[in-house]
Structure formats: C-alpha cells, structure tokens
C-alpha atoms as a PDB file:
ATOM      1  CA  UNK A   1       2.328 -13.365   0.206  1.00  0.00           C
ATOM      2  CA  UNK A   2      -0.997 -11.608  -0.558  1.00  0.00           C
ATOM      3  CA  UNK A   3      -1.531  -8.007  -0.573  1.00  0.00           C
ATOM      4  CA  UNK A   4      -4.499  -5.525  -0.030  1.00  0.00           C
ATOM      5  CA  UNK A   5      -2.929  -1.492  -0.182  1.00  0.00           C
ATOM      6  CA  UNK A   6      -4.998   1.401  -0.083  1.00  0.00           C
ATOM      7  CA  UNK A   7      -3.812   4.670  -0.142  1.00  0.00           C
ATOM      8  CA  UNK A   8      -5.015   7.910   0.756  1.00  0.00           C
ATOM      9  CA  UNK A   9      -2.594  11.033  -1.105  1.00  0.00           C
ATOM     10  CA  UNK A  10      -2.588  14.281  -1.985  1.00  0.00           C
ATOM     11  CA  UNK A  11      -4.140  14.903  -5.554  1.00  0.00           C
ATOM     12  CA  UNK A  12      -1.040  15.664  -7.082  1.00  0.00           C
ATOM     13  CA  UNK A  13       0.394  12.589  -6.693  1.00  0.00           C
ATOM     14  CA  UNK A  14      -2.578   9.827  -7.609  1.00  0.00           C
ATOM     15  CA  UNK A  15      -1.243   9.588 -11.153  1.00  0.00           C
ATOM     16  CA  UNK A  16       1.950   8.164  -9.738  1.00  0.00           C
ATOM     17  CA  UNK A  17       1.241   5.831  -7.059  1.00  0.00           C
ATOM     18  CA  UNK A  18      -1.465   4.980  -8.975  1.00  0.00           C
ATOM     19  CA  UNK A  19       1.010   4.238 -12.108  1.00  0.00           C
ATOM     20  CA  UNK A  20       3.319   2.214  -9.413  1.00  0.00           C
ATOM     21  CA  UNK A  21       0.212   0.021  -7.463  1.00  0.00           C
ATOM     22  CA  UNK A  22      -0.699  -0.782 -10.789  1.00  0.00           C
ATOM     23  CA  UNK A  23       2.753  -2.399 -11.934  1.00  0.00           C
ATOM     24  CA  UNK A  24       2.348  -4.808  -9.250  1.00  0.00           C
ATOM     25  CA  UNK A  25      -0.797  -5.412  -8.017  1.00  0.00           C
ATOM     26  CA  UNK A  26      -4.400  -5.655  -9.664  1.00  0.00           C
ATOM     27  CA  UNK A  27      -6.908  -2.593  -9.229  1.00  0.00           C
ATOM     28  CA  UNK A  28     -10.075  -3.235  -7.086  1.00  0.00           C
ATOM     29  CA  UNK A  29     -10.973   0.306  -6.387  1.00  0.00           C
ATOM     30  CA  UNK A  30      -9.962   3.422  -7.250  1.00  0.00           C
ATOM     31  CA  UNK A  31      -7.518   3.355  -4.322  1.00  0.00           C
ATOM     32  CA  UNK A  32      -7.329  -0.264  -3.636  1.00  0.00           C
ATOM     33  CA  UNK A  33      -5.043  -2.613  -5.052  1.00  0.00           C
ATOM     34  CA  UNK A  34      -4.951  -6.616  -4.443  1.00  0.00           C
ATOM     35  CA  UNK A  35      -2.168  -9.560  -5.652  1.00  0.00           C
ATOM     36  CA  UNK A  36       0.586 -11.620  -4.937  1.00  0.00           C
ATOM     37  CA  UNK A  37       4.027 -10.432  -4.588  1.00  0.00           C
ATOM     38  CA  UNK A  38       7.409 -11.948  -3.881  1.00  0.00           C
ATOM     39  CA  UNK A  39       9.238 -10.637  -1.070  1.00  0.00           C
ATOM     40  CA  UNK A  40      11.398  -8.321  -3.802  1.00  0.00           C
ATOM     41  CA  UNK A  41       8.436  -7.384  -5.223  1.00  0.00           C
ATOM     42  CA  UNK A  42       6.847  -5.888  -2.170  1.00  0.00           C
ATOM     43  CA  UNK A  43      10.356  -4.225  -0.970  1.00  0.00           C
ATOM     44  CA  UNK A  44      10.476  -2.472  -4.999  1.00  0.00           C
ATOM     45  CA  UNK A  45       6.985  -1.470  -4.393  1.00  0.00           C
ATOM     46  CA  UNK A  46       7.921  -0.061  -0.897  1.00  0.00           C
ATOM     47  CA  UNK A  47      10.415   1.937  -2.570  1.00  0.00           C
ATOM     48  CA  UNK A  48       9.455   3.464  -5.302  1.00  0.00           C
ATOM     49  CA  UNK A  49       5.812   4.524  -3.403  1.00  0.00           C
ATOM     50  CA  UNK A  50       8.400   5.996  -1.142  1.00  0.00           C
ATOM     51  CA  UNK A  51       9.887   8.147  -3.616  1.00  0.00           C
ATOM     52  CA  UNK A  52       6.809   9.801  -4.964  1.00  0.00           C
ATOM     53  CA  UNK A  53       4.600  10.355  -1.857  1.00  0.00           C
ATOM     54  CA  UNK A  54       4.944  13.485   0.948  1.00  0.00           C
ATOM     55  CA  UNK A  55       5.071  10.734   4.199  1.00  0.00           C
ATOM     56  CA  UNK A  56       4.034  13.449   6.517  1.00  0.00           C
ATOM     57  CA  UNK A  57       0.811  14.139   4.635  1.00  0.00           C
ATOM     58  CA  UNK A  58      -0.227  10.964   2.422  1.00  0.00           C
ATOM     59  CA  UNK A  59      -0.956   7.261   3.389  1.00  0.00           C
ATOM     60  CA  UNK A  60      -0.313   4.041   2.520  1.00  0.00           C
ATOM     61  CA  UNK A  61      -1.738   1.001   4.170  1.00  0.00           C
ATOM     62  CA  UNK A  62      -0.561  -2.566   3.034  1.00  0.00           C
ATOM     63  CA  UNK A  63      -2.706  -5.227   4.200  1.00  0.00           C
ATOM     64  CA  UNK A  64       0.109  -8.544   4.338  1.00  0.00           C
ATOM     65  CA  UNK A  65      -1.755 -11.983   4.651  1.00  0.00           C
ATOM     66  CA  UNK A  66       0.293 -14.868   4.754  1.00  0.00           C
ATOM     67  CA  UNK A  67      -1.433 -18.334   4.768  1.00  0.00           C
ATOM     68  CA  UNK A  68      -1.567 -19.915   8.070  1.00  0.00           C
ATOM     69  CA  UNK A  69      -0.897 -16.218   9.955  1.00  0.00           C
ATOM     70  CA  UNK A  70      -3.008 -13.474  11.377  1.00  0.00           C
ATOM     71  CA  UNK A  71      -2.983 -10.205   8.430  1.00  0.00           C
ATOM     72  CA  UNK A  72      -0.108  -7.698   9.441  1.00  0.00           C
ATOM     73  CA  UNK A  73      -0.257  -3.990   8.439  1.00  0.00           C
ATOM     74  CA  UNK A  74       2.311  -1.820   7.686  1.00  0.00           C
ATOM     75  CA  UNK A  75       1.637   2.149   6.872  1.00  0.00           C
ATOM     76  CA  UNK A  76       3.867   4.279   5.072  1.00  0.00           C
ATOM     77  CA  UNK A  77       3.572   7.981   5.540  1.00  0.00           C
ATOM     78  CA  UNK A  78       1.005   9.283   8.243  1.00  0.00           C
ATOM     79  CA  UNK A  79      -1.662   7.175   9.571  1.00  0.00           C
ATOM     80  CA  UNK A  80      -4.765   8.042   9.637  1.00  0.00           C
ATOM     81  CA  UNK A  81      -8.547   7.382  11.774  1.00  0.00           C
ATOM     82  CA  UNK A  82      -9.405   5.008  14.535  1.00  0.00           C
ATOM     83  CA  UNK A  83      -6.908   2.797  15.590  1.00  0.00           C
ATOM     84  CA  UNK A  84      -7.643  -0.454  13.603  1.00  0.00           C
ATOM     85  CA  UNK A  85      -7.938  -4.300  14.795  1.00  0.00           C
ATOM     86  CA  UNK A  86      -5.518  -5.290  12.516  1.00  0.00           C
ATOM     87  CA  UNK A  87      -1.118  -4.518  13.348  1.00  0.00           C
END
C-alpha cells in the first residue's frame, strides 16, 4: 500500500515522530512523509507514533491508497480543520 502522513505535534515531540516517519517512509516536507509499506510496517509505524505523541493535542493523518480503491484516511490523536473529502 502507499502512504502520504502528515502530522501536526507539539514542538517537543517533532524530533521523535520525525525520527520514526523517517524509518519508514521518505521525507517530502518538513511534516510530510510518502512510501510503501507492508501491512506490518504500517501497524509498527502506528505504534510506535503512538507511543511518543499526546493524542488529545497532536495529529497524525495517514493518507492509505491502495491501487484500484478510493484513498482512506485514518487520524491518530485529535483531528483537526474542515471536515475533508477524503474518509
């Protein structure tokens, strides 16, 4: 599956999600992260963003396109803006 996360956190904590994203994924922005992942690969992710990150005050959007399917989103921690087009 390909993945788009951005993430939105407290100033504290950039250093270490940023740290995490960039195990995985490949930096696009100074927030924004792109690549492939297996499925374990996006549940370790999950996790360990889970660990470092204050869910009632930071965000984390992951953008999930799978080929042949509409983009799915999934937010970790507290969502922010407009509702979006995308679920």
């Amino acid at each position: 599956m390909y993945f788009i996360v951005v993430y939105d956190v407290e100033v504290r904590r950039c250093r270490k999600v940023l740290k995490i994203c960039r195990k995985y994924l490949h930096q696009v922005l100074r927030s924004a992260f792109e690549g492939y992942l297996t499925q374990e690969q996006y549940s370790m992710l999950k996790s360990e963003l889970r660990k470092v990150i204050d869910e009632e005050y930071d965000s984390i959007y992951f953008y999930i396109i799978k080929t042949g399917s509409a983009p799915h989103k999934l937010i970790i921690g507290e969502a922010q803006g407009e509702k979006s087009m995308i679920e």
